[in-house]
N, C-alpha and C. Protein backbone atom coordinates (compact mmCIF):
# COMPACT_ATOMS: atom_id res chain seq x y z
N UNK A 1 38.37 79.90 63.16
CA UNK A 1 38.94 79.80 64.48
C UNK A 1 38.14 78.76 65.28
N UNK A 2 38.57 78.03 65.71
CA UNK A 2 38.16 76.84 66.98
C UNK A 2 37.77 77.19 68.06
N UNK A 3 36.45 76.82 68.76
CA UNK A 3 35.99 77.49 69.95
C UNK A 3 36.18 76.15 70.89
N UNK A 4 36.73 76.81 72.16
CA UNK A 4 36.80 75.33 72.81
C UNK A 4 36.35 75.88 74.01
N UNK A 5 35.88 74.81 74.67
CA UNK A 5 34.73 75.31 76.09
C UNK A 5 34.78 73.89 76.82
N UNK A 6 34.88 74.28 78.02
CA UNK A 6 35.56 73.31 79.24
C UNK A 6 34.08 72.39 79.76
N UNK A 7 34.40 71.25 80.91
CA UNK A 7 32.87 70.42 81.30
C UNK A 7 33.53 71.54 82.78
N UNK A 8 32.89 71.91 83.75
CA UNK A 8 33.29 72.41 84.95
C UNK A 8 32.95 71.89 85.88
N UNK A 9 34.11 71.79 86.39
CA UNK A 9 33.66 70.85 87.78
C UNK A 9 32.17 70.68 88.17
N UNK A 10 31.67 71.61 88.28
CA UNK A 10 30.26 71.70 88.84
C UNK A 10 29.23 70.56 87.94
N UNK A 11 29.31 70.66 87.19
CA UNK A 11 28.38 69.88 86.10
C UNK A 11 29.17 68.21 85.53
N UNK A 12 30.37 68.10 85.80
CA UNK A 12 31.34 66.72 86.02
C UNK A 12 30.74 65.73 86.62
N UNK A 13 30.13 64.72 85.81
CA UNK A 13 30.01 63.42 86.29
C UNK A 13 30.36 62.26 86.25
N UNK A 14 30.78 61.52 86.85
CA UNK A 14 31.01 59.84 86.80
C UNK A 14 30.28 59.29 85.74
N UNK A 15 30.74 58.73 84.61
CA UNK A 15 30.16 58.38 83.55
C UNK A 15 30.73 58.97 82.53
N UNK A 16 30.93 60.50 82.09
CA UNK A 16 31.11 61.19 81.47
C UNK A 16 32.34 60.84 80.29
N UNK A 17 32.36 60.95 78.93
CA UNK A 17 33.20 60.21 78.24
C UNK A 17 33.88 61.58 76.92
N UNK A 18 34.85 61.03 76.56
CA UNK A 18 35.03 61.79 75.01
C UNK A 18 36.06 60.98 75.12
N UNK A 19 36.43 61.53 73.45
CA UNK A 19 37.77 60.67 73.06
C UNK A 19 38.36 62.22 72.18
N UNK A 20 39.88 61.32 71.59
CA UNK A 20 40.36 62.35 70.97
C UNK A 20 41.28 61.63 69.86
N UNK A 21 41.61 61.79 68.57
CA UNK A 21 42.17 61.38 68.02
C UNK A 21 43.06 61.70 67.01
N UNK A 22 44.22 61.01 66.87
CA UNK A 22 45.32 61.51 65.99
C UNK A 22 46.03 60.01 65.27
N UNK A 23 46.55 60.35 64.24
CA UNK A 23 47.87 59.72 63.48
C UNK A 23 49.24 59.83 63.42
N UNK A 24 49.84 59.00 64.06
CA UNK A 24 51.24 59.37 63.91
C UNK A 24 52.06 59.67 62.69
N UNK A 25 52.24 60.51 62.47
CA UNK A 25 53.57 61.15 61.48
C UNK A 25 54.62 60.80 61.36
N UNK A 26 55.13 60.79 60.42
CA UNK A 26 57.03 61.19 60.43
C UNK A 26 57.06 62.60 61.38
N UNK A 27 56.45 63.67 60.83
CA UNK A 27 56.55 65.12 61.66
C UNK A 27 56.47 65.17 62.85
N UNK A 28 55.34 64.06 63.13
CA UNK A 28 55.12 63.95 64.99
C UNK A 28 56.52 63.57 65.54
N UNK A 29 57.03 62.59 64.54
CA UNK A 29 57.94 61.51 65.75
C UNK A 29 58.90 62.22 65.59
N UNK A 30 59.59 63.50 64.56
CA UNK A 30 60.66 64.31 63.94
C UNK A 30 60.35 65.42 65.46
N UNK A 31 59.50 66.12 65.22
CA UNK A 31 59.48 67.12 66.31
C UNK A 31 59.58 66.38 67.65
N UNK A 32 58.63 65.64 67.86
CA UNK A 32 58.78 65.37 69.30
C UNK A 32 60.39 64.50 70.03
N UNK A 33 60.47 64.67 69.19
CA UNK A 33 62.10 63.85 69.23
C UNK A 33 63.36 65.16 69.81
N UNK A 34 62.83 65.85 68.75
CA UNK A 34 63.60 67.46 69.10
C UNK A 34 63.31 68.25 70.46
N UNK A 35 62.01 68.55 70.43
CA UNK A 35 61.27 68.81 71.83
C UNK A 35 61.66 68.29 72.98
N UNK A 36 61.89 66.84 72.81
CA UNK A 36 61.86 66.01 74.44
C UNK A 36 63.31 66.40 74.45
N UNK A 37 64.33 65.94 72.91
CA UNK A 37 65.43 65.31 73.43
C UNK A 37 66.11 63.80 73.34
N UNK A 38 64.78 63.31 73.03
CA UNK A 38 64.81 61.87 73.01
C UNK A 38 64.88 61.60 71.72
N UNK A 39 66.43 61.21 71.25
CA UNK A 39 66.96 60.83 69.75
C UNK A 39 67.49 59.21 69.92
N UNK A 40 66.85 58.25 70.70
CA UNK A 40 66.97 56.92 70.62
C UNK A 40 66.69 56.64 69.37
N UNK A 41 67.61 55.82 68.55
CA UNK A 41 67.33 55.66 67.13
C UNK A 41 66.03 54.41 66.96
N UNK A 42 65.62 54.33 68.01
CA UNK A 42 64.48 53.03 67.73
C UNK A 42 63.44 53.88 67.09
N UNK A 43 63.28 55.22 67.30
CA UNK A 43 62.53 55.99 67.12
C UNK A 43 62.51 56.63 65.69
N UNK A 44 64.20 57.27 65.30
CA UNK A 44 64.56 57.58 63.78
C UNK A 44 65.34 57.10 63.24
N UNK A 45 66.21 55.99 63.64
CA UNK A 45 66.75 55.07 62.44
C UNK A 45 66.07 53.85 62.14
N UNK A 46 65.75 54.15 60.75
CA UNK A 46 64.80 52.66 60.26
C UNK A 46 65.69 51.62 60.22
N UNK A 47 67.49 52.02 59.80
CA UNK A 47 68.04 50.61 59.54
C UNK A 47 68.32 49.80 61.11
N UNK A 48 68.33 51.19 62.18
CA UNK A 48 68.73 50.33 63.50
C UNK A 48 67.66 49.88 64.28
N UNK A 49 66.43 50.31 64.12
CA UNK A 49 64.86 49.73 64.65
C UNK A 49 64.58 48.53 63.57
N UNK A 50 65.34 48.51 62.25
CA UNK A 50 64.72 46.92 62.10
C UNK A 50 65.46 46.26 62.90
N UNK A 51 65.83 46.12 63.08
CA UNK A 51 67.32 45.11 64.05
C UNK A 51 66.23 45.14 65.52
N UNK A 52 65.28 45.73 66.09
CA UNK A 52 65.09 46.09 67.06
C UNK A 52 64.17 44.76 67.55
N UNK A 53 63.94 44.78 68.71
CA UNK A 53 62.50 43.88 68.85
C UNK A 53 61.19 44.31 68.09
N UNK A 54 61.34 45.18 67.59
CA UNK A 54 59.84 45.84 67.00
C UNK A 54 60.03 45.90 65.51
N UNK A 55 61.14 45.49 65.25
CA UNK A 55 61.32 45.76 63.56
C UNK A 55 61.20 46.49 62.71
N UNK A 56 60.42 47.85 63.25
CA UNK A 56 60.90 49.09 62.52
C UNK A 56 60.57 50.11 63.82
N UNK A 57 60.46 51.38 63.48
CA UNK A 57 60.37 52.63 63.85
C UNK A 57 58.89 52.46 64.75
N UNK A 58 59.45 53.09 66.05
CA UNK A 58 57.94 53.46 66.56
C UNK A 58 58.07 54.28 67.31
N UNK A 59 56.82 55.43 67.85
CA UNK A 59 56.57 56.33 68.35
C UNK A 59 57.32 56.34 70.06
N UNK A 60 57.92 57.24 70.53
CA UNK A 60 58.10 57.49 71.56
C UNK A 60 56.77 56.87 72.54
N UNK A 61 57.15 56.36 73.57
CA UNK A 61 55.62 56.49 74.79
C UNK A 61 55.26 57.55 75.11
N UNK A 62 55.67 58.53 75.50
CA UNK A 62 55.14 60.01 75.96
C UNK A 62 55.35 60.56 75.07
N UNK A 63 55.37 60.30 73.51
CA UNK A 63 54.40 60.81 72.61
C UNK A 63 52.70 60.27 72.50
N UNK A 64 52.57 59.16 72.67
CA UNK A 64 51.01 58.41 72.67
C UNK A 64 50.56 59.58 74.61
N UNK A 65 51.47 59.52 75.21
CA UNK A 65 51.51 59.87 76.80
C UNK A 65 50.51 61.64 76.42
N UNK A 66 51.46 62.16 75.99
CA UNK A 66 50.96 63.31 75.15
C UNK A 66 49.48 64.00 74.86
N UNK A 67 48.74 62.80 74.04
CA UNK A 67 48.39 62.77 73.73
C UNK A 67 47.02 63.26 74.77
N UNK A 68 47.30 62.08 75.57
CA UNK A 68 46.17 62.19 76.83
C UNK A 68 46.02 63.38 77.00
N UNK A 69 47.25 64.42 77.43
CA UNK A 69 47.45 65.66 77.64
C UNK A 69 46.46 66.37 77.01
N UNK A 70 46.62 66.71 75.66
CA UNK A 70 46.26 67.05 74.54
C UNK A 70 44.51 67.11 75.00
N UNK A 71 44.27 65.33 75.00
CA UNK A 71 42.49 64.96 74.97
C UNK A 71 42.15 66.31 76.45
N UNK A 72 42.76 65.89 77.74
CA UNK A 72 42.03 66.22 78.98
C UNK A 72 42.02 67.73 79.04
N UNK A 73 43.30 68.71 78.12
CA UNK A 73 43.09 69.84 77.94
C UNK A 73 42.38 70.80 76.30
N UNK A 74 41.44 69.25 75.97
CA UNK A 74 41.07 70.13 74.49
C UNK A 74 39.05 69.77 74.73
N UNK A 75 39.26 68.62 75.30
CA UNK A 75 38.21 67.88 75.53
C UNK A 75 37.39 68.07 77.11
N UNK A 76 37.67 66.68 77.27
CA UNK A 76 37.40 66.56 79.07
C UNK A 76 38.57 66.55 79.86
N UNK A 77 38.69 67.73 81.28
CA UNK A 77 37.79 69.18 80.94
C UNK A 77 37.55 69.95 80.33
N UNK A 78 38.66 69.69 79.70
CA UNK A 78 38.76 71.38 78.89
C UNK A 78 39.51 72.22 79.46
N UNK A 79 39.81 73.21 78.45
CA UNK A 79 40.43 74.87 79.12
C UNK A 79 40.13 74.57 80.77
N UNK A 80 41.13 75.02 81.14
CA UNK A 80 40.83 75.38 82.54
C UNK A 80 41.36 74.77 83.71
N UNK A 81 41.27 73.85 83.07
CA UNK A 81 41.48 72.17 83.90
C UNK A 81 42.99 72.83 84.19
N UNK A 82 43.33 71.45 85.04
CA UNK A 82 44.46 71.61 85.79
C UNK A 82 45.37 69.74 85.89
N UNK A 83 46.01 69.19 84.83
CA UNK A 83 46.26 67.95 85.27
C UNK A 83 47.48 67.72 86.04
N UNK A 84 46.69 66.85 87.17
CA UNK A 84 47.61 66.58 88.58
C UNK A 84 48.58 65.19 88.43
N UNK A 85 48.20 64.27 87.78
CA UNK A 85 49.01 63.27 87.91
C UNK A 85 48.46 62.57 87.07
N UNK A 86 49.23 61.27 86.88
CA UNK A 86 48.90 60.63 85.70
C UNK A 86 49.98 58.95 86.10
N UNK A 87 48.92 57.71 85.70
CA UNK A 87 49.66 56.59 85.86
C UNK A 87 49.55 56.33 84.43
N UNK A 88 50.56 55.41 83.94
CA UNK A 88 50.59 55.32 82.49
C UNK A 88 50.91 53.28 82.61
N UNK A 89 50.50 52.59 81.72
CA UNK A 89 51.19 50.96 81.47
C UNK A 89 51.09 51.37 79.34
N UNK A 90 52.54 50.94 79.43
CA UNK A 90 52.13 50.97 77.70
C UNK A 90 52.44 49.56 77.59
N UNK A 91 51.20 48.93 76.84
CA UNK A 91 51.08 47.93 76.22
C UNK A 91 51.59 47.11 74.82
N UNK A 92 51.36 48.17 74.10
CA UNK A 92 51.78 47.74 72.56
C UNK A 92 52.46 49.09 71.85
N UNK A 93 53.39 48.67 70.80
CA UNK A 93 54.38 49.80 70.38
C UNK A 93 53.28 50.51 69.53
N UNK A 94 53.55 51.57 69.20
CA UNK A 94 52.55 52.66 67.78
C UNK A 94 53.83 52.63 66.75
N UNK A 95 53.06 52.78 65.82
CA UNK A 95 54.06 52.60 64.82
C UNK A 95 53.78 54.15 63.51
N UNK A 96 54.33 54.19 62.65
CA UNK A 96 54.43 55.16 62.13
C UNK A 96 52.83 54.88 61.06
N UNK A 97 51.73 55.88 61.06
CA UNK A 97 50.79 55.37 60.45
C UNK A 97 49.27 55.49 61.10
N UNK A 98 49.98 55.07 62.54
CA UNK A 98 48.88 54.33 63.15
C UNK A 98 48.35 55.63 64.02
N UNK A 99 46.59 55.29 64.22
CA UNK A 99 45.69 56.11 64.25
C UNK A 99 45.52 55.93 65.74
N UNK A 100 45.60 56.96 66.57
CA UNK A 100 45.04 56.31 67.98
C UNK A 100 44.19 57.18 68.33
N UNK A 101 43.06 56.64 69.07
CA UNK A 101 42.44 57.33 69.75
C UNK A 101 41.96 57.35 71.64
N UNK A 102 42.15 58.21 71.95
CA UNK A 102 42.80 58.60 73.08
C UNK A 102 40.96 58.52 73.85
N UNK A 103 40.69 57.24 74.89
CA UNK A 103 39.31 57.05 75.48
C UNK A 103 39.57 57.92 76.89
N UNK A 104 38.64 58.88 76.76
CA UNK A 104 38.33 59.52 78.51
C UNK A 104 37.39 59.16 79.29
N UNK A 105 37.30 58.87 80.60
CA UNK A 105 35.69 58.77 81.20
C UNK A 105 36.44 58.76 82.74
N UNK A 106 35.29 59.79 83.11
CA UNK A 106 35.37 59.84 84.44
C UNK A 106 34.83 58.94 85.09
N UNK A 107 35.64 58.38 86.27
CA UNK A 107 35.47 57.26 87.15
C UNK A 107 35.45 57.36 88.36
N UNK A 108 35.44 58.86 89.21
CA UNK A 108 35.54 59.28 90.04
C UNK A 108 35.80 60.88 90.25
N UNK A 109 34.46 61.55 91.28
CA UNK A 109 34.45 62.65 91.80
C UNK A 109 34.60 62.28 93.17
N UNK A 110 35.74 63.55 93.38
CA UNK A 110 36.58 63.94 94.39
C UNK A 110 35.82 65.25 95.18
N UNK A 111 34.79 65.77 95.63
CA UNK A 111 34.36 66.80 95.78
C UNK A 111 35.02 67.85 97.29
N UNK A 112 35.99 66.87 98.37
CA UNK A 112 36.68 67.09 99.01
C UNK A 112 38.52 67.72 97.48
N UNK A 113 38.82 68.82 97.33
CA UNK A 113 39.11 69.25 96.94
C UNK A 113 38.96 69.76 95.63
N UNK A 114 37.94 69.58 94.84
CA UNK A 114 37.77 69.57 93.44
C UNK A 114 38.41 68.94 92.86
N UNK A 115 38.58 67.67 92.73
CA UNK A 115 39.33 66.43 91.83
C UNK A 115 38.36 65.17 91.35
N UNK A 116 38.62 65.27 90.33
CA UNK A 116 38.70 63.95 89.61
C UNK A 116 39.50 62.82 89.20
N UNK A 117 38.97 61.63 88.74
CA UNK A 117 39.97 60.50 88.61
C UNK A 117 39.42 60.52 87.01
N UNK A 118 40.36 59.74 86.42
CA UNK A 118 39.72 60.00 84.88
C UNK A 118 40.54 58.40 84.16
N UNK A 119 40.07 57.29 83.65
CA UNK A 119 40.44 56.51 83.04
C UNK A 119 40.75 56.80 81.72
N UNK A 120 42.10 57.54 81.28
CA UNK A 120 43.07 57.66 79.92
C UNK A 120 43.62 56.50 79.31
N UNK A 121 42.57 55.52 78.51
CA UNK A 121 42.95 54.50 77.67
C UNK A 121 43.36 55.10 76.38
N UNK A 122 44.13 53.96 75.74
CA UNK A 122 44.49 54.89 74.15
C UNK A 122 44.30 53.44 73.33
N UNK A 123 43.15 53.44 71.76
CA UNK A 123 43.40 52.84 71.26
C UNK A 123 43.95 52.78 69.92
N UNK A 124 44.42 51.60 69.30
CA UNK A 124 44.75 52.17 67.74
C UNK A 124 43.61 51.65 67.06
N UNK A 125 44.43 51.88 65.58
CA UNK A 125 43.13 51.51 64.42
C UNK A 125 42.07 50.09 64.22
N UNK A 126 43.16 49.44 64.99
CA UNK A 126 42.73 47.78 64.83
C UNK A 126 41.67 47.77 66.06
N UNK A 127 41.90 48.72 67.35
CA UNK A 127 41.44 48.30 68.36
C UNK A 127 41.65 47.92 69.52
N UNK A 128 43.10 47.84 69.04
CA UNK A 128 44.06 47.09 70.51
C UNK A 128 44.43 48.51 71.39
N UNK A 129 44.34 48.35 72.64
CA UNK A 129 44.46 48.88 73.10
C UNK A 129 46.65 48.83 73.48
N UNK A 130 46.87 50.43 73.52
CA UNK A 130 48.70 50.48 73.33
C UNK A 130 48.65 51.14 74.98
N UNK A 131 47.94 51.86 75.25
CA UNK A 131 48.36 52.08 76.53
C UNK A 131 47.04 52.32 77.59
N UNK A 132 47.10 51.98 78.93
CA UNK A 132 46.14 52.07 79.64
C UNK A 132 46.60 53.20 80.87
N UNK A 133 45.49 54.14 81.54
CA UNK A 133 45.92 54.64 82.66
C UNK A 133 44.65 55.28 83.41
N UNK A 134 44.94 55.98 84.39
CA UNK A 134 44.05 56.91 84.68
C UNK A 134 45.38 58.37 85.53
N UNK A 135 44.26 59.21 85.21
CA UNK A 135 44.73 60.71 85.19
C UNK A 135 43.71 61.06 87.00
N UNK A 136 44.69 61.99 87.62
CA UNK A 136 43.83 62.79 88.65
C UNK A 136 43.71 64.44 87.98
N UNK A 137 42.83 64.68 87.82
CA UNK A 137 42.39 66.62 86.99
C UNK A 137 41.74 67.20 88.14
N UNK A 138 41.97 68.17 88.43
CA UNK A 138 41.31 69.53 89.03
C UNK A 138 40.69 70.39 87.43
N UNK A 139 39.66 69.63 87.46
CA UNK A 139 38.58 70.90 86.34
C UNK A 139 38.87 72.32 86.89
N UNK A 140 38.25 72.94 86.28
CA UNK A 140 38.27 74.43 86.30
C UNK A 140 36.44 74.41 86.71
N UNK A 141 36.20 75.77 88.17
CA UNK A 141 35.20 76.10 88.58
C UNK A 141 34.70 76.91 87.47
N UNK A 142 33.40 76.76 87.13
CA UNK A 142 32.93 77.42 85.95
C UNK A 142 32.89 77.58 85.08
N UNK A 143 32.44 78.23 84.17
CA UNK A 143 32.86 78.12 82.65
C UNK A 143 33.56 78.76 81.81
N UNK A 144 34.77 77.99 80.85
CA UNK A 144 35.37 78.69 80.36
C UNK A 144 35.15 78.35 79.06
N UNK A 145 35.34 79.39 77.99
CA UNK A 145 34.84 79.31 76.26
C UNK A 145 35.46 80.40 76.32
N UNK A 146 36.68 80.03 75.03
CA UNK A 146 37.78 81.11 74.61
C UNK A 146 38.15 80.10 73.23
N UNK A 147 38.57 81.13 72.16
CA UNK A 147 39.34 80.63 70.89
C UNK A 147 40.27 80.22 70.84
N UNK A 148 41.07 78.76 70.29
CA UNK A 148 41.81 77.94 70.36
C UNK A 148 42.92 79.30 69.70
N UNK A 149 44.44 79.43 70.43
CA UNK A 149 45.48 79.91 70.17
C UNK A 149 45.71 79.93 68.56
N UNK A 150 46.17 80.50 67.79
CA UNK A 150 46.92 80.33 66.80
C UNK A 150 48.19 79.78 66.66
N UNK A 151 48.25 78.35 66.06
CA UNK A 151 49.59 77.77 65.77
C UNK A 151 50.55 78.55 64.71
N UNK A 152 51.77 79.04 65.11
CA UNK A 152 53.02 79.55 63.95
C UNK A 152 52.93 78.20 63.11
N UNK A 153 53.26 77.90 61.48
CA UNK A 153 53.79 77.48 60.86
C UNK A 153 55.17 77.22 61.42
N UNK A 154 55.53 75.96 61.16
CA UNK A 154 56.84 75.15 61.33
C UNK A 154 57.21 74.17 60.16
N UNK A 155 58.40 74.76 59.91
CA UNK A 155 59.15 74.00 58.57
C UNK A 155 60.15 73.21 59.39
N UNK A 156 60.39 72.18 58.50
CA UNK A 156 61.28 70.94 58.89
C UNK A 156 62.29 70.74 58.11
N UNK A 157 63.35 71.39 57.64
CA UNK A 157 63.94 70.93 56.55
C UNK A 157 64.35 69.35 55.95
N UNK A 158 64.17 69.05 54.99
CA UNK A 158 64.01 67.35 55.11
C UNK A 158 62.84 66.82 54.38
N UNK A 159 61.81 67.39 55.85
CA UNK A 159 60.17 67.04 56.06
C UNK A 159 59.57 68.12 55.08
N UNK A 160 59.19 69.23 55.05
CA UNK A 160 58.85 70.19 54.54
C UNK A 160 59.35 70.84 52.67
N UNK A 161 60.05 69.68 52.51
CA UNK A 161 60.45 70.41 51.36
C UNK A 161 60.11 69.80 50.08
């Protein structure tokens, strides 16, 4: 079981960094497709994304968007946290394969309400950076350390078989 434990506001500083990282899937871009809703074939038809400006298949943006999610509630802060807003620029497409890793660092304490500003860059394998932003988080007062949920198994028929 996974123990995950939050930075708390109190101890949050300007400077402060982590990252987080993942690979895009067929499964990622299959589910999250289902989830959102978003069945633009640039996304799951290979014969109509070659035709595309990008020439094949690539990841949704608020799947890489996601991701951030993922970092500011697994990482910095952690449990607890609270994310308030979020500016996003996506730069370069992700493609099926590709490894990103999701840069955090706080760039600003807010101590007039408990907020932070948080610079959410994302890079891939090569280095290039695909999307740039920064996040506003309300950490969580104090400390929290609790065991990461248990994920159900999910079959895909197709994917899974």
């Amino acid at each position: 079981m996974t123990t995950l434990a939050n930075v708390p506001f109190e101890v949050l500083k300007v400077g402060d960094k982590a990252t987080y990282q993942r690979t895009l899937t067929e499964r990622d871009l299959v589910l999250f497709a289902e989830v959102s809703g978003d069945h633009n074939p640039v996304h799951l038809d290979k014969e109509y994304a070659s035709t595309s400006m990008f020439g094949e298949r690539i990841a949704h943006g608020m799947w890489t968007g996601s991701l951030i999610s993922a970092a500011l509630a697994m990482k910095l802060p952690g449990p607890g946290g609270i994310y308030r807003g979020q500016e996003l620029k996506f730069l370069k497409p992700v493609k099926l394969g590709d490894t990103l890793t999701v840069e955090l660092e706080v760039i600003e304490i807010k101590e007039r309400g408990g907020r932070a500003l948080m610079s959410t860059n994302v890079v891939n394998q090569d280095g290039v950076y695909v999307v740039k932003g920064t996040a506003t988080i309300l950490p969580s007062k104090g400390e929290v350390i609790l065991n990461a949920p248990q994920m159900p198994a999910i079959r895909i028929e197709g994917l899974d078989d």
